[in-house]
Protein backbone atom coordinates (compact mmCIF):
# COMPACT_ATOMS: atom_id res chain seq x y z
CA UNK A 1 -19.16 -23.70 14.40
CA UNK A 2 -20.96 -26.45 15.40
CA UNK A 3 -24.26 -27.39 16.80
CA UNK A 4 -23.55 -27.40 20.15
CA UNK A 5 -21.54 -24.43 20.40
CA UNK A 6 -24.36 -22.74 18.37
CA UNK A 7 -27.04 -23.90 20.67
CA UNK A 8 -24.61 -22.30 23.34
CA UNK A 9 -24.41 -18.47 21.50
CA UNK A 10 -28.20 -18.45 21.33
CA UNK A 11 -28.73 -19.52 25.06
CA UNK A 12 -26.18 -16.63 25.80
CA UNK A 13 -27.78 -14.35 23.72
CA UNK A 14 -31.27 -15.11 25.24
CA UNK A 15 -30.05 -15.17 28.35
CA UNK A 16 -28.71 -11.86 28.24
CA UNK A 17 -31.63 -10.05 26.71
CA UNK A 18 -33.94 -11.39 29.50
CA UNK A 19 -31.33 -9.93 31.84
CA UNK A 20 -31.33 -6.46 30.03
CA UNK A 21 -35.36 -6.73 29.92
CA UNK A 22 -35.60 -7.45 33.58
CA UNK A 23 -33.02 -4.03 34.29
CA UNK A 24 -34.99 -1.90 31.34
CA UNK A 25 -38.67 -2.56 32.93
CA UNK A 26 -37.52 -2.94 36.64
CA UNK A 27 -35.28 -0.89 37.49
CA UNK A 28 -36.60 2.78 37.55
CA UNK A 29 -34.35 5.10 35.41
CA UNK A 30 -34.39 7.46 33.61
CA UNK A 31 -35.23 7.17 29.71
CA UNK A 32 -31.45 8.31 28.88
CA UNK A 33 -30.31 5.79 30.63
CA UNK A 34 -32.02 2.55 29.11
CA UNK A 35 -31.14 3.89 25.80
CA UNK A 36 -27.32 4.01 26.33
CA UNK A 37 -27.59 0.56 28.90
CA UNK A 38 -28.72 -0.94 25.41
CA UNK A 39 -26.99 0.49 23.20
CA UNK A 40 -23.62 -1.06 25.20
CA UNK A 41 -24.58 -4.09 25.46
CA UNK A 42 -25.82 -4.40 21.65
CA UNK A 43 -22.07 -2.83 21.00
CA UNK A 44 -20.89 -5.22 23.40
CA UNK A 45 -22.84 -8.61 22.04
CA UNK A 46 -21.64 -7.96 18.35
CA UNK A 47 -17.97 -7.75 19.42
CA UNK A 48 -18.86 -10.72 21.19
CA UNK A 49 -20.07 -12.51 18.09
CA UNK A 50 -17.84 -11.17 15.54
CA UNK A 51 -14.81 -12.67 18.14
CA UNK A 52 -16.80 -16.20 17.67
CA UNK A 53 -16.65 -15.69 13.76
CA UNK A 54 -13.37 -14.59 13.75
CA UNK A 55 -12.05 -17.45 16.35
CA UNK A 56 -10.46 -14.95 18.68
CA UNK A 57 -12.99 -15.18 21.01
CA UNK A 58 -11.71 -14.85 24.93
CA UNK A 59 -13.34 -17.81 26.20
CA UNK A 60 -15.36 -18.29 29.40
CA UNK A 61 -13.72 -19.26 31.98
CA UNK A 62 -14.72 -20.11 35.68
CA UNK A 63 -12.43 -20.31 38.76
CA UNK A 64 -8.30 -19.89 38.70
CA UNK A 65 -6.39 -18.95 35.90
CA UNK A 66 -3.32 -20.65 35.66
């Protein structure tokens, strides 16, 4: 992995939590809730990463497919 592409994961990763701190302290929910909206994407994130390790990650992609 290289710097660039590490830079990128961390963005991504901040990015994300932000997202998940704005929905956690914003959005009002029940306590039930924020625990399992965390807990998925947590789940969610480390698949993420361990696909980026592994090099079968499904890139991003924007636009058609084809």
């Amino acid at each position: 992995m290289d710097f660039v592409s590490l830079v990128s994961v961390l963005l991504v990763l901040a990015l994300i939590g932000f997202l998940v701190y704005l929905i956690i302290t914003y959005i009002p929910m029940p306590e039930p809730f924020k625990q399992v909206i965390i807990v998925a994407v947590v789940i969610l994130l480390i698949l993420w990463l361990v696909g980026i390790v592994s090099g079968h990650a499904v890139p991003f992609r924007v636009g058609k497919i084809g």
